[in-house]
C-alpha atoms as a PDB file:
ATOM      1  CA  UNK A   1     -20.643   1.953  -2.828  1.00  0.00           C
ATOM      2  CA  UNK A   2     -23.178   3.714  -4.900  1.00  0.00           C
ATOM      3  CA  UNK A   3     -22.652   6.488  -7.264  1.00  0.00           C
ATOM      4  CA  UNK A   4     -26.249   8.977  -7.425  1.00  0.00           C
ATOM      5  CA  UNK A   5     -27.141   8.537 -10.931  1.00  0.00           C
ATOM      6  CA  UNK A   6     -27.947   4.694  -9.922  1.00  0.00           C
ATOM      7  CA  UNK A   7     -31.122   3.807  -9.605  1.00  0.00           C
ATOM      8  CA  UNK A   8     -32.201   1.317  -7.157  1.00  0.00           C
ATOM      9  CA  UNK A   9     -35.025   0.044  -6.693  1.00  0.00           C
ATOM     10  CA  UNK A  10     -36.491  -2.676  -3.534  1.00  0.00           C
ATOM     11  CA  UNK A  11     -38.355  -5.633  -4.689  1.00  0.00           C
ATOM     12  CA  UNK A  12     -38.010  -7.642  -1.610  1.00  0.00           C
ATOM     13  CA  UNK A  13     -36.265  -7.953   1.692  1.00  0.00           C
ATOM     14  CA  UNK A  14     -36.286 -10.216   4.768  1.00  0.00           C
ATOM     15  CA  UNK A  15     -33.392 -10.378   7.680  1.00  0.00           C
ATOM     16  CA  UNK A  16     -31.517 -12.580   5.618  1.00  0.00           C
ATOM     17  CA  UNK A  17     -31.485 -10.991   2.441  1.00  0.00           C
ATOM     18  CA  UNK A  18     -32.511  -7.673   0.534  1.00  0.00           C
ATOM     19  CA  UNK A  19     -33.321  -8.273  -3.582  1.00  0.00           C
ATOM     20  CA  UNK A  20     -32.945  -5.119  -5.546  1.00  0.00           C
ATOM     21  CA  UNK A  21     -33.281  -3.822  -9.192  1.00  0.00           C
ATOM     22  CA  UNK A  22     -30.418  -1.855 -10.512  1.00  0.00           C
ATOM     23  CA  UNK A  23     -29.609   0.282 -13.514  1.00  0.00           C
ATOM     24  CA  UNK A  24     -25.359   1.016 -14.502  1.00  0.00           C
ATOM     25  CA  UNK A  25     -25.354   4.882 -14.923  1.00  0.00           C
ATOM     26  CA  UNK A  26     -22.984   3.783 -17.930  1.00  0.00           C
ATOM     27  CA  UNK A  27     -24.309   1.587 -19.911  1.00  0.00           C
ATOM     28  CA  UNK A  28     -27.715   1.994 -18.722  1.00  0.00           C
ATOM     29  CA  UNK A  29     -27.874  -1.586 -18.148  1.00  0.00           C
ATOM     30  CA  UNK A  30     -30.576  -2.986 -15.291  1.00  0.00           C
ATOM     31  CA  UNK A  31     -29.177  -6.102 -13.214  1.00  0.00           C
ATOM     32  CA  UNK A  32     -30.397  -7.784 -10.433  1.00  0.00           C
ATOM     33  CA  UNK A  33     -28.677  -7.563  -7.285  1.00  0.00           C
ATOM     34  CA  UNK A  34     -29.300  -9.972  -3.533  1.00  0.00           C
ATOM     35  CA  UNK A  35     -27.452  -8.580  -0.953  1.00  0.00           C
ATOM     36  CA  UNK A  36     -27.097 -11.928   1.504  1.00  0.00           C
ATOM     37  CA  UNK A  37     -26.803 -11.872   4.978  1.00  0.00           C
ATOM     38  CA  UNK A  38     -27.549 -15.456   5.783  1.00  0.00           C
ATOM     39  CA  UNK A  39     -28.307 -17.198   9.434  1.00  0.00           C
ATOM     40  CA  UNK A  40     -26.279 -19.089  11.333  1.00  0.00           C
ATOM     41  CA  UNK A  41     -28.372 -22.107  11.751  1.00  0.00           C
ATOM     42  CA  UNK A  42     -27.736 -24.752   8.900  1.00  0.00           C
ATOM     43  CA  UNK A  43     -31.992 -24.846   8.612  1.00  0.00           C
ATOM     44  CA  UNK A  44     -32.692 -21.223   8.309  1.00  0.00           C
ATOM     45  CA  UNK A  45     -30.006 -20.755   5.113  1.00  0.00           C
ATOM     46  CA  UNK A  46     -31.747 -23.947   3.561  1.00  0.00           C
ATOM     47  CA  UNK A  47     -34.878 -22.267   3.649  1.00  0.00           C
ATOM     48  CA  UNK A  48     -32.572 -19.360   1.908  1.00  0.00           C
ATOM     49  CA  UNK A  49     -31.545 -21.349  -0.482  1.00  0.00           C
ATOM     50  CA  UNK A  50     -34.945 -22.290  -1.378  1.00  0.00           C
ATOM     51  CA  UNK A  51     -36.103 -18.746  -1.266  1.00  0.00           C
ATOM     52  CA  UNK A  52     -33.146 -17.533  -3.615  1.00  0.00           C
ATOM     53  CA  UNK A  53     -34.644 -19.706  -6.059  1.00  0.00           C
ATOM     54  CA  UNK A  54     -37.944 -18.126  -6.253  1.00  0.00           C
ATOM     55  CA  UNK A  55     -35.984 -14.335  -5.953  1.00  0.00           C
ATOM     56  CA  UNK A  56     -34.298 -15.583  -9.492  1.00  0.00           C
ATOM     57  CA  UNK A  57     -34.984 -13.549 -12.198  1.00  0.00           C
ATOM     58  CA  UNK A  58     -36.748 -15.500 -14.975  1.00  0.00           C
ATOM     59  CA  UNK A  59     -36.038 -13.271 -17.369  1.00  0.00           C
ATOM     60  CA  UNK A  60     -32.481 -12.610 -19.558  1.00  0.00           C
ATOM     61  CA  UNK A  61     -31.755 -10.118 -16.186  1.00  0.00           C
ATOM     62  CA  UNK A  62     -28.350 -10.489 -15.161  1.00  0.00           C
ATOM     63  CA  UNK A  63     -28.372 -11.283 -11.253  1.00  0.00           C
ATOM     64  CA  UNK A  64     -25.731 -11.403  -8.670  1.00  0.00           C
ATOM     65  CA  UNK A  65     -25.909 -12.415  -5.507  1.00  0.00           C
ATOM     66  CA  UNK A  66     -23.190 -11.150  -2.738  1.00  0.00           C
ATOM     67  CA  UNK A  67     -22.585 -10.931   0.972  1.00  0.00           C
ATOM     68  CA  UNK A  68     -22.299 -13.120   4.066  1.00  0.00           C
ATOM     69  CA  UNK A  69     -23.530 -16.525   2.953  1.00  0.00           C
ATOM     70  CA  UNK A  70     -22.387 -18.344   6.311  1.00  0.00           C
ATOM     71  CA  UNK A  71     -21.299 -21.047   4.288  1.00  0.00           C
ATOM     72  CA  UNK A  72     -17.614 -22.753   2.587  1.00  0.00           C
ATOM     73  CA  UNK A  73     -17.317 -24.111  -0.717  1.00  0.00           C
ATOM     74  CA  UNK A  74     -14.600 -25.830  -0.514  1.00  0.00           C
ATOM     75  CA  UNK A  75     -12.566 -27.424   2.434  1.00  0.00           C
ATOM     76  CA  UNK A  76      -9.606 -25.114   1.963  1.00  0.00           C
ATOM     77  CA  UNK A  77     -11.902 -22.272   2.649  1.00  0.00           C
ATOM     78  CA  UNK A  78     -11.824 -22.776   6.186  1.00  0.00           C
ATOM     79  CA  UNK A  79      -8.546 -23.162   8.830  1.00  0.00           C
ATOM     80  CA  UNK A  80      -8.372 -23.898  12.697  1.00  0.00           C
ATOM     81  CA  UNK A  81     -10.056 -26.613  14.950  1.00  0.00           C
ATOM     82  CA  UNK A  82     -12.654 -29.501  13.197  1.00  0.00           C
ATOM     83  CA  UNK A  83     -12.461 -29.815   9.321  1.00  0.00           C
ATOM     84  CA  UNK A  84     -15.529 -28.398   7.369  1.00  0.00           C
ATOM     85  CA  UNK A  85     -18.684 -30.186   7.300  1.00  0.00           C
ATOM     86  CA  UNK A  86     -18.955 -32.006   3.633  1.00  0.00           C
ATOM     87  CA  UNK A  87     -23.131 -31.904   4.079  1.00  0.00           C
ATOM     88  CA  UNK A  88     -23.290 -28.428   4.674  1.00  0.00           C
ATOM     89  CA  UNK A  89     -20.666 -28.001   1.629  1.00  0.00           C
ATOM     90  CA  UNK A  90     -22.582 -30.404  -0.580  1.00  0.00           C
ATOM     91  CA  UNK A  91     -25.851 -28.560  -0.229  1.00  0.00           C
ATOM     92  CA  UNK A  92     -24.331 -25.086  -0.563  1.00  0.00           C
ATOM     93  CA  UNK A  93     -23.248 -25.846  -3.970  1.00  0.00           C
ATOM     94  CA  UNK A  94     -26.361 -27.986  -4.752  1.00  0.00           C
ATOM     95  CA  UNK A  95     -27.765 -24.400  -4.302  1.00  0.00           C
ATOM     96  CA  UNK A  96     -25.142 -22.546  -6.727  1.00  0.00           C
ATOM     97  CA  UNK A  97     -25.824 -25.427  -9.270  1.00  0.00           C
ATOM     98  CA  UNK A  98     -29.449 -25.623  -9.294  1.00  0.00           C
ATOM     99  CA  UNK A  99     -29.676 -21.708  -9.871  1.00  0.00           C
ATOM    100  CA  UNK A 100     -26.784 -22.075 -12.487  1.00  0.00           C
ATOM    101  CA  UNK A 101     -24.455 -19.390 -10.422  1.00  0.00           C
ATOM    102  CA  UNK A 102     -20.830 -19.251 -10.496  1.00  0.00           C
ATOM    103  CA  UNK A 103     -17.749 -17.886  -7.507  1.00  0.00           C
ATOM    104  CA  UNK A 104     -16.399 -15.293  -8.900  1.00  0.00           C
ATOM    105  CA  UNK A 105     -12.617 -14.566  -8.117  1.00  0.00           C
ATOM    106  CA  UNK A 106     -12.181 -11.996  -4.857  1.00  0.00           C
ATOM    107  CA  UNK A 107      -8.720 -10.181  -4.389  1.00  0.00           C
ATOM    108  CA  UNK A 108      -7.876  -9.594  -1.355  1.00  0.00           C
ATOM    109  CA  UNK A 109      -8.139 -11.146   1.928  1.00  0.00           C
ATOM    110  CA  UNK A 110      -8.243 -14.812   1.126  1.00  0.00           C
ATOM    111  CA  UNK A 111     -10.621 -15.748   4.343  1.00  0.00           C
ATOM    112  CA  UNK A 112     -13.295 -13.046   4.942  1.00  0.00           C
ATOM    113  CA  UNK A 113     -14.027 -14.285   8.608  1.00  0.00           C
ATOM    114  CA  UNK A 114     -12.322 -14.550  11.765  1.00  0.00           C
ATOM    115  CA  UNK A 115     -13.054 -15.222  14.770  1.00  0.00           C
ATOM    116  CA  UNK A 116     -10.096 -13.508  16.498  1.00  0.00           C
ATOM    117  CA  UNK A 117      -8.724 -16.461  18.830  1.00  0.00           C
ATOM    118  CA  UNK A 118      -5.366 -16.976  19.339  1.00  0.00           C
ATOM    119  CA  UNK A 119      -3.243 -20.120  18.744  1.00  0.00           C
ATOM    120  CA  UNK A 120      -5.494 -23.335  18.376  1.00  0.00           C
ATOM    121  CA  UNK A 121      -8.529 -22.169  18.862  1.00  0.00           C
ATOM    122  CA  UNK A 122      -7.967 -19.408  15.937  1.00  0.00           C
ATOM    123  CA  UNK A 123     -10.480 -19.897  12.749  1.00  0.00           C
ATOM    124  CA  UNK A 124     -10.521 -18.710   9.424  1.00  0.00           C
ATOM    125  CA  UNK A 125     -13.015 -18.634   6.712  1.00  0.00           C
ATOM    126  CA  UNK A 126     -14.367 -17.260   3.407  1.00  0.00           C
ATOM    127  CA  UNK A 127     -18.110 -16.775   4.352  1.00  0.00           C
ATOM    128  CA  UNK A 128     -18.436 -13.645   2.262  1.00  0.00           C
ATOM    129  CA  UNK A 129     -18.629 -13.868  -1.785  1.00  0.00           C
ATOM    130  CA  UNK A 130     -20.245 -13.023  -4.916  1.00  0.00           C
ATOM    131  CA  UNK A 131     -21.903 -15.273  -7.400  1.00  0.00           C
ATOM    132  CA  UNK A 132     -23.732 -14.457 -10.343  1.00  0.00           C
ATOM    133  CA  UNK A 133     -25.294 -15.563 -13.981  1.00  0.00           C
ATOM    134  CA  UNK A 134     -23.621 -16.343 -16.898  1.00  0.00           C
ATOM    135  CA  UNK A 135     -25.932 -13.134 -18.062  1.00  0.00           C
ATOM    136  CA  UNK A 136     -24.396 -11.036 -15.707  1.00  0.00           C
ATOM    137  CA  UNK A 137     -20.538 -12.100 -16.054  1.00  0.00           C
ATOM    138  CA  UNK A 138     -20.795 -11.320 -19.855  1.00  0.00           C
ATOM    139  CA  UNK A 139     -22.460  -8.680 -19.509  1.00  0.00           C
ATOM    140  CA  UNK A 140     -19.947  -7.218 -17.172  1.00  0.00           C
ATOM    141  CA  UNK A 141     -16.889  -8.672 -18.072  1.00  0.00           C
ATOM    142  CA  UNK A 142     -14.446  -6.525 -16.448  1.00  0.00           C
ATOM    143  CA  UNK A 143     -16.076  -6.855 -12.863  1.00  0.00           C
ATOM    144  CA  UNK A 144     -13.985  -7.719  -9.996  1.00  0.00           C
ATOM    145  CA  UNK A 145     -14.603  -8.377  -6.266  1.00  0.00           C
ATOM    146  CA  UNK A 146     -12.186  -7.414  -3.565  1.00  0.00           C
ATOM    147  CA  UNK A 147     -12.567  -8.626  -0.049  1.00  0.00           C
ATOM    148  CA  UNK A 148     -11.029  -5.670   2.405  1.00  0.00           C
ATOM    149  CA  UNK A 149      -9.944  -5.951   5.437  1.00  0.00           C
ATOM    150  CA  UNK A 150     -12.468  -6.558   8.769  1.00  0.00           C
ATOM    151  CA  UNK A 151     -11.662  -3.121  10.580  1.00  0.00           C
ATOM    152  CA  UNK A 152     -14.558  -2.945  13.559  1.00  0.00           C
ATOM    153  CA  UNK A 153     -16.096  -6.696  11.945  1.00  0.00           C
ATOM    154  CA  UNK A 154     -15.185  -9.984  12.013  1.00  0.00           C
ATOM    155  CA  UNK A 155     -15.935  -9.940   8.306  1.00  0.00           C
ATOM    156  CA  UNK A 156     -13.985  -8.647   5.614  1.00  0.00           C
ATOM    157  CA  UNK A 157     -16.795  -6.098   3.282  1.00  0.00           C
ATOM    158  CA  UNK A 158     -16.691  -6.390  -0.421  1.00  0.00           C
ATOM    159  CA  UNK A 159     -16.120  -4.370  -3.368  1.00  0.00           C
ATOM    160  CA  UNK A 160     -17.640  -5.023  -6.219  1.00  0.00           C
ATOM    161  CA  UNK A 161     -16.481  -2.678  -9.181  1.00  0.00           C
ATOM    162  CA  UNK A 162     -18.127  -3.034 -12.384  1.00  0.00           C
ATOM    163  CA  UNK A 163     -15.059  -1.029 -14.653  1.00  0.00           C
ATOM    164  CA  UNK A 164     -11.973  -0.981 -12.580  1.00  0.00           C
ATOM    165  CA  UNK A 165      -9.711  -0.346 -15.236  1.00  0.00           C
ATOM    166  CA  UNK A 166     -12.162   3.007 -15.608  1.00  0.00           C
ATOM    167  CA  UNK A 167     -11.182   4.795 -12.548  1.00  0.00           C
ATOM    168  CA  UNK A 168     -10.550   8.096 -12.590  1.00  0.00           C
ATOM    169  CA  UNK A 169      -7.525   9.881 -11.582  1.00  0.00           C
ATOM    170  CA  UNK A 170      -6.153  13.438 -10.727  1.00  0.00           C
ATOM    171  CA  UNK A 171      -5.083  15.121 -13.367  1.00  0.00           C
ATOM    172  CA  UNK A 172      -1.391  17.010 -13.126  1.00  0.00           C
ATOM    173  CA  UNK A 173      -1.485  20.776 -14.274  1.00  0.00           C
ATOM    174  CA  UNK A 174       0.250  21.389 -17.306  1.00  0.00           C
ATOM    175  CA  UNK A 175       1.532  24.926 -18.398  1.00  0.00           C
ATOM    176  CA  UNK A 176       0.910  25.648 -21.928  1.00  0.00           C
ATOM    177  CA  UNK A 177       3.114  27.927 -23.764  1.00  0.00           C
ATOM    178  CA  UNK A 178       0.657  29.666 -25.838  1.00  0.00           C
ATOM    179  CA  UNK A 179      -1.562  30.985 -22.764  1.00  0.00           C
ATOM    180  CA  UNK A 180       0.965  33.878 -22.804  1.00  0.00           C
ATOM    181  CA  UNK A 181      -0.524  34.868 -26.179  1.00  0.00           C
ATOM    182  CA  UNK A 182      -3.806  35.212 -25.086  1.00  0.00           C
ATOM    183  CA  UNK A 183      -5.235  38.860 -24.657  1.00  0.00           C
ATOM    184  CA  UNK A 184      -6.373  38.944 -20.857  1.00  0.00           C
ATOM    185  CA  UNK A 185      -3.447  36.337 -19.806  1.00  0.00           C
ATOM    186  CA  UNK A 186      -1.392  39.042 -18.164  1.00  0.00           C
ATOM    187  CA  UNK A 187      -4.284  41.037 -16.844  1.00  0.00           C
ATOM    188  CA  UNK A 188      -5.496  37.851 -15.439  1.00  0.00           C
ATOM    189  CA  UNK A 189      -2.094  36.681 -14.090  1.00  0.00           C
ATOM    190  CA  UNK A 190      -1.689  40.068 -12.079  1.00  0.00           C
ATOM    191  CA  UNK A 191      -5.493  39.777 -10.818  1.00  0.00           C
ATOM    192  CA  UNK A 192      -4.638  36.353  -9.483  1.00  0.00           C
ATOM    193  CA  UNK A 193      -1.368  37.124  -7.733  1.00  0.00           C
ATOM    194  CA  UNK A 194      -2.724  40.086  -5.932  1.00  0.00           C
ATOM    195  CA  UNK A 195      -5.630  38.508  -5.051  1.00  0.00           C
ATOM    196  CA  UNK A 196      -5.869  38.571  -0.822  1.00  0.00           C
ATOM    197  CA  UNK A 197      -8.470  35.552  -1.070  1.00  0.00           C
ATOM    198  CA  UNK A 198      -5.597  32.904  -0.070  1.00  0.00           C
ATOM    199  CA  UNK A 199      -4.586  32.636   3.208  1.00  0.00           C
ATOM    200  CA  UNK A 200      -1.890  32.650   4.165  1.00  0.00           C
ATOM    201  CA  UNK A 201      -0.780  34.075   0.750  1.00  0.00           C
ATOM    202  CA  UNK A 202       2.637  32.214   0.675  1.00  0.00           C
ATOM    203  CA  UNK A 203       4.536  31.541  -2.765  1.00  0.00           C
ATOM    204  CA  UNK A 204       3.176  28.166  -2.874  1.00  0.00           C
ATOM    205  CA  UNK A 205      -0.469  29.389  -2.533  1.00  0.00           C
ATOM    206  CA  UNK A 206      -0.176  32.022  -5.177  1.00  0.00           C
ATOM    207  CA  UNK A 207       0.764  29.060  -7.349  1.00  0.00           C
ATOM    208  CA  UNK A 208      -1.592  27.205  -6.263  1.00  0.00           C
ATOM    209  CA  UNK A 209      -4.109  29.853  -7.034  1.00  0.00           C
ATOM    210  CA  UNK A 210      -2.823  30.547 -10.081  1.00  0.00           C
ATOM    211  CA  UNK A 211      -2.996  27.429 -11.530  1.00  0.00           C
ATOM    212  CA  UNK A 212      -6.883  26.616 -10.850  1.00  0.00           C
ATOM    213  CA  UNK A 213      -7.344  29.983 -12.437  1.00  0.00           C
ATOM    214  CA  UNK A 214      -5.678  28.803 -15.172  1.00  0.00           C
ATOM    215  CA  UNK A 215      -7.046  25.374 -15.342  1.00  0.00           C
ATOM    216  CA  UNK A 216     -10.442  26.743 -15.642  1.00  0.00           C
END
């Protein structure tokens, strides 16, 4: 998930959740980030909720808060066996309002839990998401989440890219014409294709060769 020019720092951290302090290697922008892993019992995430709103940054920070928050937002969120509970609902986004958060958009899997039934007793729900400040949406406008698919999890992970319409891609080799003009090109092309250091020298790894050379 992380690049190594981020910087990352712990501020704090319990079982449920771990608050960290962030710089973008880009644009050398610090955010807040709370990765959320909330409980089970309906009690324990109120006392969550409560303690996200003393983790809230009370400066201009941008914040986002992601991860497992054990909780729907909506009644479509959730398929299979008894319909959502509307007081758990109600005080999830009681939470989101008070700390002025908003869902942002995932791609992907449209329910990021599962609890692998079969037939009836099969249940679906979106569990995992990110929300975050106004501050932080602007600031990274281009941001998208993708849930993935739960290989070796009942939960989907997510991918939060900051610049997805930056990512880099191979690029093709591309003979130029006026290499041939250069002084050492021929010496160089003759070192290359005589070279024993591919193995096993076929035609297609003397190309191969020859272009890296040349790429350089």
């Amino acid at each position: 998930m992380w690049q190594e020019e981020v910087l990352l720092k712990v501020k704090t951290s319990s079982k449920y959740y771990i608050d960290v302090d962030c710089m973008d290697p880009d644009s050398r922008q610090h955010m807040q980030i709370t990765f959320i892993h909330a409980s089970t019992n309906f009690g324990e995430r109120l006392t969550l909720w409560q303690t996200l709103g003393h983790i809230k940054p009370n400066s201009s920070w941008p914040w986002i808060c992601m991860g497992d928050f054990n909780e729907i937002l909506y009644v479509w969120e959730k398929v299979g066996k008894k319909e959502a509970d509307n007081s758990r609902i109600a005080a999830f986004r009681n939470m989101i309002n008070d700390l002025s958060l908003m869902d942002m958009d995932s791609h992907g899997c449209a329910y990021t839990w599962a609890n692998n039934r079969d037939g009836k007793d099969l249940v679906k729900k979106r569990l995992d998401r990110a929300l975050c400040t106004l501050e932080w949406r602007i600031t990274f406008s281009e941001a998208e989440v993708q849930a993935l698919p739960a290989i070796g999890s009942d939960h989907s992970p997510l991918i939060l890219r900051l610049y997805p319409g930056k990512t880099k891609t191979k690029r093709s080799f591309k003979m130029e014409v006026f290499w041939t003009e250069h002084e050492e090109y021929y010496e160089l092309m003759q070192q290359t294709w005589k070279s024993n250091s591919t193995s096993p020298c076929t035609f297609s790894e003397k190309l191969k060769e020859t272009s890296k050379v040349l790429a350089q």
